[in-house]
PDB file of N, CA and C in Angstrom:
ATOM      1  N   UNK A   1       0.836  -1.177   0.000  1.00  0.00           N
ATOM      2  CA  UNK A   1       0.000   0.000   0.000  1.00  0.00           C
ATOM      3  C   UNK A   1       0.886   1.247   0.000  1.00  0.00           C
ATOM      4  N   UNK A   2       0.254   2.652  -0.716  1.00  0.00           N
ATOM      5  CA  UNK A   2       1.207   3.318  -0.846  1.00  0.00           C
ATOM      6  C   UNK A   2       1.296   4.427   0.663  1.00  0.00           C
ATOM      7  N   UNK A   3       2.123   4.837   0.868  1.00  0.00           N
ATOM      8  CA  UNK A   3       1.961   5.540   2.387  1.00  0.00           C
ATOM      9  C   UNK A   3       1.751   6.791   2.228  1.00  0.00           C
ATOM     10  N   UNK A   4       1.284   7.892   2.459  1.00  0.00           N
ATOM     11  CA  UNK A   4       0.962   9.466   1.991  1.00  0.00           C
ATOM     12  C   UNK A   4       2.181  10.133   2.048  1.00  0.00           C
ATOM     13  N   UNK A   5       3.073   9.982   2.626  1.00  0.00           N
ATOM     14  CA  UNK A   5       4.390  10.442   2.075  1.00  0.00           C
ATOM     15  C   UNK A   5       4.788  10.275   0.819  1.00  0.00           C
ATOM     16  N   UNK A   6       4.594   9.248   0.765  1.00  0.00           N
ATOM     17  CA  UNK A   6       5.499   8.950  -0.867  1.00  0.00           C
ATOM     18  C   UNK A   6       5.278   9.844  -1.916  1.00  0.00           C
ATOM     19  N   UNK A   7       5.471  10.038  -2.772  1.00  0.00           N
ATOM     20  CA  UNK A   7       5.495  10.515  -4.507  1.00  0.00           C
ATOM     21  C   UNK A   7       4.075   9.973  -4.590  1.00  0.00           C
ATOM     22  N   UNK A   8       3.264  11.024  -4.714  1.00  0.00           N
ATOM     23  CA  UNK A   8       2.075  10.147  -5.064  1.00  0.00           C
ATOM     24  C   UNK A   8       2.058  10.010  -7.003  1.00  0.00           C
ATOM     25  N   UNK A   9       1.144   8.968  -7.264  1.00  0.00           N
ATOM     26  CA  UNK A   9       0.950   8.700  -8.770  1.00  0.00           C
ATOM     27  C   UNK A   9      -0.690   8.581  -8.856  1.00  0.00           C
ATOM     28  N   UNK A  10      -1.449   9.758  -9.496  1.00  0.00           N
ATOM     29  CA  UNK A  10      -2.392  10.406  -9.478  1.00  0.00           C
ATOM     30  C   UNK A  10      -3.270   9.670 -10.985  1.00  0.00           C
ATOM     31  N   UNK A  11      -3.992   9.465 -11.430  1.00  0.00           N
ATOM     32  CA  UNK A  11      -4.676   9.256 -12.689  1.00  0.00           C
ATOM     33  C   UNK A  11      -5.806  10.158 -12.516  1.00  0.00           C
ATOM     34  N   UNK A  12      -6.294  11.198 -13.356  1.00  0.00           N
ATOM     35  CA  UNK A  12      -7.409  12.237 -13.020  1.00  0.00           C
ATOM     36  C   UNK A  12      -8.336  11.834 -14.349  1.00  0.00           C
ATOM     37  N   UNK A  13      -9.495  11.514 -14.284  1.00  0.00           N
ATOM     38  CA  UNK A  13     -10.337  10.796 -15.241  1.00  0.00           C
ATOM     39  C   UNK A  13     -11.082  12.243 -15.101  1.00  0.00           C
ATOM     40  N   UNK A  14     -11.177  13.140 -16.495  1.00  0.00           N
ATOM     41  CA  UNK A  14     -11.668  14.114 -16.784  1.00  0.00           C
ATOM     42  C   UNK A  14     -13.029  14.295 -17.714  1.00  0.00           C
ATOM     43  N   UNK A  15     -13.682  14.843 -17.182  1.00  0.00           N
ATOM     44  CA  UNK A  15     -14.764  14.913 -18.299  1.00  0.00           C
ATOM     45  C   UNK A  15     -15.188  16.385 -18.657  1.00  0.00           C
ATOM     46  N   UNK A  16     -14.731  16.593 -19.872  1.00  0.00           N
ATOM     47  CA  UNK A  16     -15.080  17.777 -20.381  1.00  0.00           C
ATOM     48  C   UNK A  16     -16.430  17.869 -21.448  1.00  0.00           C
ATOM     49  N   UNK A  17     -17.548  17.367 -21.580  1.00  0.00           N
ATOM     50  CA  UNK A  17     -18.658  17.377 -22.018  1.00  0.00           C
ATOM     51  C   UNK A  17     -19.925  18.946 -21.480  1.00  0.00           C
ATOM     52  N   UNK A  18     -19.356  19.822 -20.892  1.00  0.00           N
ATOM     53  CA  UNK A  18     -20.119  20.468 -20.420  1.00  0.00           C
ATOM     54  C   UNK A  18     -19.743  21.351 -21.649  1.00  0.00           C
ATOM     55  N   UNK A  19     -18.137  21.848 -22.434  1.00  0.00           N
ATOM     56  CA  UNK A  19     -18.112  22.618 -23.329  1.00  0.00           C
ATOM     57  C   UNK A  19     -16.630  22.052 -23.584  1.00  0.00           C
ATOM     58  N   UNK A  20     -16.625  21.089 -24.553  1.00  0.00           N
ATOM     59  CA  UNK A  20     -14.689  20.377 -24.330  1.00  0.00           C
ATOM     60  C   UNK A  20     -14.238  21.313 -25.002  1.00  0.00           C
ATOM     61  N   UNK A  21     -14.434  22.540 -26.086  1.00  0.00           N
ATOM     62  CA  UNK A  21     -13.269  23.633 -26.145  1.00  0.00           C
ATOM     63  C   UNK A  21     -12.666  23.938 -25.271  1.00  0.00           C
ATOM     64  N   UNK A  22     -13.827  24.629 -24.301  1.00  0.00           N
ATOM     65  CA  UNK A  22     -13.268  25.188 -23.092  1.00  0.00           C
ATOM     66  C   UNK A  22     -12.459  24.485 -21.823  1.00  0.00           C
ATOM     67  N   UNK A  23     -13.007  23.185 -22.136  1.00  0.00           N
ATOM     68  CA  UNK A  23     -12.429  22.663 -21.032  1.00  0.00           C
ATOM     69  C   UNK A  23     -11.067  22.015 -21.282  1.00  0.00           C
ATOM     70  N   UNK A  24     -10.801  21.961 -22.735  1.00  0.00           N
ATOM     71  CA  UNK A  24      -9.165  21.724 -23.029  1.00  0.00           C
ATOM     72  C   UNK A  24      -8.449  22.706 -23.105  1.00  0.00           C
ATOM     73  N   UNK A  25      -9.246  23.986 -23.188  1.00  0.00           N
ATOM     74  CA  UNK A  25      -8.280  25.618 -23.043  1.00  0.00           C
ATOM     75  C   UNK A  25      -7.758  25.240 -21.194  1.00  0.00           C
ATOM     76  N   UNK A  26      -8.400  25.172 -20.551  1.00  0.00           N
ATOM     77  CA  UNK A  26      -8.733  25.429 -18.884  1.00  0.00           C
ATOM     78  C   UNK A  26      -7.925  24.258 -18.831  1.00  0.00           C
ATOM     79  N   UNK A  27      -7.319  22.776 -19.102  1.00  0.00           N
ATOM     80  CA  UNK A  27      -6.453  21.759 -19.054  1.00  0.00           C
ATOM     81  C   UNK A  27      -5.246  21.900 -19.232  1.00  0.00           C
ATOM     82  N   UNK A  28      -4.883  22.459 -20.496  1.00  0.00           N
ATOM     83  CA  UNK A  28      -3.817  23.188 -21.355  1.00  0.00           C
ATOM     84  C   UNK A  28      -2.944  24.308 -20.176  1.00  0.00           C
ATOM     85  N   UNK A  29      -4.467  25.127 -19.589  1.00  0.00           N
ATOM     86  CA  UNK A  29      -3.728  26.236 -18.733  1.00  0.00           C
ATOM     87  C   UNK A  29      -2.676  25.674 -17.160  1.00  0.00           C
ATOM     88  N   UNK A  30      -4.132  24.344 -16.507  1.00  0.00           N
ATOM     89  CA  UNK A  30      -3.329  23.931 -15.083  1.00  0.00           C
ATOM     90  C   UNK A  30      -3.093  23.021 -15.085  1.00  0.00           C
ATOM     91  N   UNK A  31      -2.886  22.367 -16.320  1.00  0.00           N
ATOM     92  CA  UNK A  31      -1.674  21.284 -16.442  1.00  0.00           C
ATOM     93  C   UNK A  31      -0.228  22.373 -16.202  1.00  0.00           C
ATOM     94  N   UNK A  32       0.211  23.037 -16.618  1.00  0.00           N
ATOM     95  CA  UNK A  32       1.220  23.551 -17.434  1.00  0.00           C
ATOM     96  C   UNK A  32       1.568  24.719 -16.211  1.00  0.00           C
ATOM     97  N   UNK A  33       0.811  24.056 -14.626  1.00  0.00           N
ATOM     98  CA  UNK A  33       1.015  24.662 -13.369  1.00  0.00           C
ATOM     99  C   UNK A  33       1.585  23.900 -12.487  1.00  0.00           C
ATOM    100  N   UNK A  34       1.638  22.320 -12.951  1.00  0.00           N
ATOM    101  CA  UNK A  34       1.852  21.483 -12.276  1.00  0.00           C
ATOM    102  C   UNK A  34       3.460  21.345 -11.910  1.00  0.00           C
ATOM    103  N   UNK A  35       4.649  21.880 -12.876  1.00  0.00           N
ATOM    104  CA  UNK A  35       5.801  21.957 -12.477  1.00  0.00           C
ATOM    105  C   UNK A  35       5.907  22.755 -11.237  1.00  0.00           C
ATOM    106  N   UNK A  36       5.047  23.905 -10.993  1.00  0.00           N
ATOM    107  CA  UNK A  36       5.300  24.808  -9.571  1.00  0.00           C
ATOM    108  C   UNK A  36       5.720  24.551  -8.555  1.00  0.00           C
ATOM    109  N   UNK A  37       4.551  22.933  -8.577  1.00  0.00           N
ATOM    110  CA  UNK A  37       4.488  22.166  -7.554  1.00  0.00           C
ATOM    111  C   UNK A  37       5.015  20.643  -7.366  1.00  0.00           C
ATOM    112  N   UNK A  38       6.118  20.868  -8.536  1.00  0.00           N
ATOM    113  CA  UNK A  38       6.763  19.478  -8.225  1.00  0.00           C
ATOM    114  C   UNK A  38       6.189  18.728  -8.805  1.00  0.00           C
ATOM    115  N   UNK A  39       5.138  18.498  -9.642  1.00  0.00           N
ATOM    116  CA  UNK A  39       3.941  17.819 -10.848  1.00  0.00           C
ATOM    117  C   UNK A  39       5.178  17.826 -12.098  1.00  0.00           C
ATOM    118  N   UNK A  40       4.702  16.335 -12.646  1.00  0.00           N
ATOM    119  CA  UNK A  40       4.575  16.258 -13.886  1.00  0.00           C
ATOM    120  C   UNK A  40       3.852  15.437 -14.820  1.00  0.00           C
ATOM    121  N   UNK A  41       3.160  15.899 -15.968  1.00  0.00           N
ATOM    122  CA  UNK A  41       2.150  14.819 -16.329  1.00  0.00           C
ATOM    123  C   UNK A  41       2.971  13.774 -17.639  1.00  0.00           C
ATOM    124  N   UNK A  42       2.609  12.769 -16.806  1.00  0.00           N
ATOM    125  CA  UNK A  42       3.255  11.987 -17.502  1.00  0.00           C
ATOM    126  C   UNK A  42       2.667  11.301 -19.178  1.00  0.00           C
ATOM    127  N   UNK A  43       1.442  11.325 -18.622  1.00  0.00           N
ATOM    128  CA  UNK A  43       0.751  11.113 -20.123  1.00  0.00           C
ATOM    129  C   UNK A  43      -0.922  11.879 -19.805  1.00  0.00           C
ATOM    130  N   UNK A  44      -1.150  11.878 -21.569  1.00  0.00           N
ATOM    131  CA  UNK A  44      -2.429  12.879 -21.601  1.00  0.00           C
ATOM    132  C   UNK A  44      -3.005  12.400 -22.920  1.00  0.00           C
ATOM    133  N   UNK A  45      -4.447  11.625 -22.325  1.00  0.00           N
ATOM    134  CA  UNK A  45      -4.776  10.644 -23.524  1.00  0.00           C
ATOM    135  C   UNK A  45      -6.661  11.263 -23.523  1.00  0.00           C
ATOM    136  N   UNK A  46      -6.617  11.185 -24.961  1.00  0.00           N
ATOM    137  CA  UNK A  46      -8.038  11.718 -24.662  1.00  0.00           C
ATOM    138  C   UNK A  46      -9.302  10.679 -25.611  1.00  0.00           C
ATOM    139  N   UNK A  47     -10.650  10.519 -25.791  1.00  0.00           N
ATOM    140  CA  UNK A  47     -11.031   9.883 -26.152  1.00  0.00           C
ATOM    141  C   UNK A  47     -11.623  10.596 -27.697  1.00  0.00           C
ATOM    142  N   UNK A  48     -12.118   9.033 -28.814  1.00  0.00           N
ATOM    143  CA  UNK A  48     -12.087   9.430 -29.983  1.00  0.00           C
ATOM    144  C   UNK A  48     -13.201  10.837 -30.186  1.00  0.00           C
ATOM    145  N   UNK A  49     -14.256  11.098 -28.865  1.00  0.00           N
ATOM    146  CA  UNK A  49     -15.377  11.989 -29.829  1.00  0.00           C
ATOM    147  C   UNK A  49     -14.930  13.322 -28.612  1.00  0.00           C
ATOM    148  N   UNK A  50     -13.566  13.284 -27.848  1.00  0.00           N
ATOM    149  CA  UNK A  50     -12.948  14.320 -27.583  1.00  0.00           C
ATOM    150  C   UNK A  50     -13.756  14.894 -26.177  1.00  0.00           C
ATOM    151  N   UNK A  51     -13.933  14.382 -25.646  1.00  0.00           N
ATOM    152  CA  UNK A  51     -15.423  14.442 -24.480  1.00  0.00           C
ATOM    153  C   UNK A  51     -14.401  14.593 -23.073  1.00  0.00           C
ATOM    154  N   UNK A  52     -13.543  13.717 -22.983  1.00  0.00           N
ATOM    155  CA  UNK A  52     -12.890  12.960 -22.081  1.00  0.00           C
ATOM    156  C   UNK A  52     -11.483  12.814 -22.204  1.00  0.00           C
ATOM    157  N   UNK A  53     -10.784  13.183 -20.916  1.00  0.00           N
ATOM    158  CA  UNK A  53      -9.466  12.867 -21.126  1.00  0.00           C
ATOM    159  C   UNK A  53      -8.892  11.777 -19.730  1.00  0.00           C
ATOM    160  N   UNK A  54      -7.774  11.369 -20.044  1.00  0.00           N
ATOM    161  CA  UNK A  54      -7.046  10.426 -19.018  1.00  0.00           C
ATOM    162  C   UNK A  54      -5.559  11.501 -18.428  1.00  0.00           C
ATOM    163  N   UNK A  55      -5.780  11.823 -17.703  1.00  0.00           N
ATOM    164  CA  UNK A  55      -4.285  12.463 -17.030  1.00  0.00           C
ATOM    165  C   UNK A  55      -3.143  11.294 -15.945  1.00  0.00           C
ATOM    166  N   UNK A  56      -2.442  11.333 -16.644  1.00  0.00           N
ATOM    167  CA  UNK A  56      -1.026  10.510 -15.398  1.00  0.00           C
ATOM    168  C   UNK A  56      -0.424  11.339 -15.356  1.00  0.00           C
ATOM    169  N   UNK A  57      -0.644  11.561 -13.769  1.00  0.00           N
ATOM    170  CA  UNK A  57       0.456  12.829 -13.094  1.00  0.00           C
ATOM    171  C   UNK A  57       1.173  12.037 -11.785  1.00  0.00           C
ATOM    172  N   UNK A  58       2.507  12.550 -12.040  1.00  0.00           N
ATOM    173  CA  UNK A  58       2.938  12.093 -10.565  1.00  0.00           C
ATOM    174  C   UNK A  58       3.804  13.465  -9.670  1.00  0.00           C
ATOM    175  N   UNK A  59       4.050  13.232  -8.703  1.00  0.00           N
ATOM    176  CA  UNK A  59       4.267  14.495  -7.676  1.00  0.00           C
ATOM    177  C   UNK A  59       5.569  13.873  -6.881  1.00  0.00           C
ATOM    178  N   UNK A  60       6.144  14.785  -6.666  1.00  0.00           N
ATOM    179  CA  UNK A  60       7.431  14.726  -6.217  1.00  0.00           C
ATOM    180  C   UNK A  60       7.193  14.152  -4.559  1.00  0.00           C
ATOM    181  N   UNK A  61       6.057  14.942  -4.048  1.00  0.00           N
ATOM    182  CA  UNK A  61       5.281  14.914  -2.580  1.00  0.00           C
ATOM    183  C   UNK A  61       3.928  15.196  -2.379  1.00  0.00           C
ATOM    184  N   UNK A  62       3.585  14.577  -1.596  1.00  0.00           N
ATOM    185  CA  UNK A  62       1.805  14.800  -1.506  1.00  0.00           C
ATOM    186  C   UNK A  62       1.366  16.376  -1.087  1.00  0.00           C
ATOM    187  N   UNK A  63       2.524  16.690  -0.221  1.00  0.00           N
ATOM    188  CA  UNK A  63       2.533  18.315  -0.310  1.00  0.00           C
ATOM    189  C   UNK A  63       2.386  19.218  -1.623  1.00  0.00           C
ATOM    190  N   UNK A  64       3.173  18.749  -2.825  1.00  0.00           N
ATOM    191  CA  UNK A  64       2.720  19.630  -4.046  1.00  0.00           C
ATOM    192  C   UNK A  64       1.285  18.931  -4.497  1.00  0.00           C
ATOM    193  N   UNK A  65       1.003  18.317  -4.846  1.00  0.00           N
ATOM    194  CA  UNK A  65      -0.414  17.881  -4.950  1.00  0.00           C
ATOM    195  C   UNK A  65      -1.422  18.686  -4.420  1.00  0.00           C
ATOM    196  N   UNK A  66      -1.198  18.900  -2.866  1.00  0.00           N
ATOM    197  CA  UNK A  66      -1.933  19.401  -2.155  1.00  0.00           C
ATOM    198  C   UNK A  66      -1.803  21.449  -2.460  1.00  0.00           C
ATOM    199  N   UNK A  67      -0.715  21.530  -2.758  1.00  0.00           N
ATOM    200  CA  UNK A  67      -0.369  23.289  -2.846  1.00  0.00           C
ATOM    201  C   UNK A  67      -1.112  23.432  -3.912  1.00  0.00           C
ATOM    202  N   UNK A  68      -0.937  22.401  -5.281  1.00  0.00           N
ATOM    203  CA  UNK A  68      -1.828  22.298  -6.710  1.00  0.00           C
ATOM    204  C   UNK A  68      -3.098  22.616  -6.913  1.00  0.00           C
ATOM    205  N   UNK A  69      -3.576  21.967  -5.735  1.00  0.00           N
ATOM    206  CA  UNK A  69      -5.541  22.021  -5.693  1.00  0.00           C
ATOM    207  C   UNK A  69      -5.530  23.194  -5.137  1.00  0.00           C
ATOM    208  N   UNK A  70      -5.218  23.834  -4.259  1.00  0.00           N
ATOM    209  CA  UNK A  70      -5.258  25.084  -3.830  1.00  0.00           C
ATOM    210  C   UNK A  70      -4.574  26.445  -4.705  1.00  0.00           C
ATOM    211  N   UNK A  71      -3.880  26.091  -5.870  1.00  0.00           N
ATOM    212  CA  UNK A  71      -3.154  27.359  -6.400  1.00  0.00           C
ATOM    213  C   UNK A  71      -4.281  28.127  -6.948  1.00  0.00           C
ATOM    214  N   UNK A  72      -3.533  29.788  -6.689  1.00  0.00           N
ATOM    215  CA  UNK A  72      -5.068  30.848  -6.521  1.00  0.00           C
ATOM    216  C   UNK A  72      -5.021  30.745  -8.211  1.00  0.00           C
ATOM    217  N   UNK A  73      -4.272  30.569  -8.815  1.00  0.00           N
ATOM    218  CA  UNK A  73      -4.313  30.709 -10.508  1.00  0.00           C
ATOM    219  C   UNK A  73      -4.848  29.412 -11.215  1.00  0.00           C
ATOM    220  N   UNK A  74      -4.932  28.212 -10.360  1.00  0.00           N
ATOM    221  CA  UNK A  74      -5.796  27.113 -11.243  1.00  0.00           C
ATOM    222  C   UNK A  74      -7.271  27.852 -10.653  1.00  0.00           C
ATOM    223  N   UNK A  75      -7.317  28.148  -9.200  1.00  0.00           N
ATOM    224  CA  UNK A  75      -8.615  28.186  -8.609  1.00  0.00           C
ATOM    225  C   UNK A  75      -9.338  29.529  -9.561  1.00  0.00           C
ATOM    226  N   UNK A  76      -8.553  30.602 -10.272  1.00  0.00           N
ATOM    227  CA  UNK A  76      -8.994  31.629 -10.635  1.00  0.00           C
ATOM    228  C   UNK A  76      -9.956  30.604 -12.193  1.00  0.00           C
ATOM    229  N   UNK A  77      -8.813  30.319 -12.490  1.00  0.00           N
ATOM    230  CA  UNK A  77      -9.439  29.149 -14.019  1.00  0.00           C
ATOM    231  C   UNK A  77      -9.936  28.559 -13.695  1.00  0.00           C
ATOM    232  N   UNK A  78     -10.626  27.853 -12.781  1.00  0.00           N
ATOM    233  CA  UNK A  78     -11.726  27.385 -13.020  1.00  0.00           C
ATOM    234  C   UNK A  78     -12.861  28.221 -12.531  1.00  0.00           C
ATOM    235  N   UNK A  79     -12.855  29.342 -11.944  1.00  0.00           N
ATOM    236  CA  UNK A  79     -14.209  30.139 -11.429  1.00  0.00           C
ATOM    237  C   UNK A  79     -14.510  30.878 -12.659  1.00  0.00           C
ATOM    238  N   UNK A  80     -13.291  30.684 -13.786  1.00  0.00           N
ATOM    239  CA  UNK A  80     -13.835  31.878 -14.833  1.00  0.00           C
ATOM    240  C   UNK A  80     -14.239  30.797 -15.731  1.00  0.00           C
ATOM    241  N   UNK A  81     -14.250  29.616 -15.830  1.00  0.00           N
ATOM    242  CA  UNK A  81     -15.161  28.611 -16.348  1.00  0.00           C
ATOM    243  C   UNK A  81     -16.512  28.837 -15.650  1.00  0.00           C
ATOM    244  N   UNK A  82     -16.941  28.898 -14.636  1.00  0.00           N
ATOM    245  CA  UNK A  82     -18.097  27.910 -14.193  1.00  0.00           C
ATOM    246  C   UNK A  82     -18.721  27.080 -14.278  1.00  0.00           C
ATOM    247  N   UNK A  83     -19.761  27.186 -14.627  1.00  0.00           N
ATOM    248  CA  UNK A  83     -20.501  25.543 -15.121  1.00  0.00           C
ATOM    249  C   UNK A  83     -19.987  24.845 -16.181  1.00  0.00           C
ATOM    250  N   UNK A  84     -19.180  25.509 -17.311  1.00  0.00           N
ATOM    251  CA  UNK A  84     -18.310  24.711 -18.096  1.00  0.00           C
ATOM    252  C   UNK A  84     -17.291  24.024 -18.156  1.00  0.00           C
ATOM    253  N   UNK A  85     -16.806  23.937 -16.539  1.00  0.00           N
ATOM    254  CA  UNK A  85     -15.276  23.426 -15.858  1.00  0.00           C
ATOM    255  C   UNK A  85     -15.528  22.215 -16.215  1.00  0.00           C
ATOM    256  N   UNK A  86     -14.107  21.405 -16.070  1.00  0.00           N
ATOM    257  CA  UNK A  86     -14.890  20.053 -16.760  1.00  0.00           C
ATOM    258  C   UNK A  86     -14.972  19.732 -15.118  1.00  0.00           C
ATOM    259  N   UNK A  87     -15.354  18.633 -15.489  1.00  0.00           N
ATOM    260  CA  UNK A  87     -15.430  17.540 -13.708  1.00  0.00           C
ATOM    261  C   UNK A  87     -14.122  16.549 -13.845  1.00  0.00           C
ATOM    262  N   UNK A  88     -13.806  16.076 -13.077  1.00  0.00           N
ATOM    263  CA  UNK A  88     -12.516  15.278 -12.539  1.00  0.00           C
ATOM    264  C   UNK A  88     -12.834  14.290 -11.729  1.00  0.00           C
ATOM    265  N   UNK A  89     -12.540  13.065 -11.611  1.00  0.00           N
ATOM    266  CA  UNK A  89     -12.485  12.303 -10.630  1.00  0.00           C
ATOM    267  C   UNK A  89     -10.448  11.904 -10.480  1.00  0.00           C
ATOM    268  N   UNK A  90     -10.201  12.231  -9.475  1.00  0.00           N
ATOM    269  CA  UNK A  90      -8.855  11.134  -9.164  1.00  0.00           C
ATOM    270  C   UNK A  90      -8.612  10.269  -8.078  1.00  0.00           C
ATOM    271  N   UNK A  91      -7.569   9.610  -8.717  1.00  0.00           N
ATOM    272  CA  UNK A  91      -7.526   8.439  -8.243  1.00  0.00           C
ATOM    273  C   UNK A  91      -6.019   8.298  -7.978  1.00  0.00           C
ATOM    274  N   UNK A  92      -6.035   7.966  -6.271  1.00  0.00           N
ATOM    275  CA  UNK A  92      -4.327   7.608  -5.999  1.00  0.00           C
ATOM    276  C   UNK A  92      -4.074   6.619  -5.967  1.00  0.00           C
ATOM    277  N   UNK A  93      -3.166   6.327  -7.451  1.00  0.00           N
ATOM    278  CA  UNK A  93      -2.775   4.662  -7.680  1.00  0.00           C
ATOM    279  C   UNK A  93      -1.647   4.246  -7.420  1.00  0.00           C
ATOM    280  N   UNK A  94      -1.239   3.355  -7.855  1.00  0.00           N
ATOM    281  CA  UNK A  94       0.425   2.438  -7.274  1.00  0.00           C
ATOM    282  C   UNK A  94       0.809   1.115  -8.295  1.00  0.00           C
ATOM    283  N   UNK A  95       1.419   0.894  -8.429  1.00  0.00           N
ATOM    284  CA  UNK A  95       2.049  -0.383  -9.179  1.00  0.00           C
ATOM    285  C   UNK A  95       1.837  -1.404  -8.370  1.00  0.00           C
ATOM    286  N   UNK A  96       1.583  -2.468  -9.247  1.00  0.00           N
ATOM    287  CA  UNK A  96       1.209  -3.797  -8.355  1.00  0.00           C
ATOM    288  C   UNK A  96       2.314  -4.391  -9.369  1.00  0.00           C
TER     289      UNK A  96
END
């Protein structure tokens, strides 16, 4: 099991169906925030009718992860989305 210290390895199952222009402008922007915090995405896979994306991110420390969700410049991008933000689910995974 992985311990919350570690490097976490993140998979963020995205759904941009509310407006996926916008929500790959708004991806594009706080992906490309994630070095700040010790982030890097390792892969960025999206599906054929463009709805949906797959993010692999991993983090140096669960501390940048955590500074990430809170940065006032992702938090500004997504309030200037609103209802068009995409939704996210993640998931803290590990190698078996």
């Amino acid at each position: 099991m992985t311990e919350p210290t570690e490097a976490p390895l993140l998979v963020a199952l995205v759904d941009l169906s509310a407006d996926p222009e916008a929500g790959r402008r708004y991806e594009d922007n706080v992906l490309a925030l994630l070095g700040r915090h010790g982030g890097r995405l390792e892969r960025r896979l999206r599906t054929g009718d463009g709805r949906s994306e797959v993010h692999l991110i991993r983090f140096a420390a669960r501390a940048g992860y955590e500074a990430f969700m809170v940065d006032p410049e992702r938090l500004a991008l997504r309030a200037a989305l609103g209802d068009a933000a995409p939704t996210t689910r993640v998931l803290d995974v590990h190698d078996v």
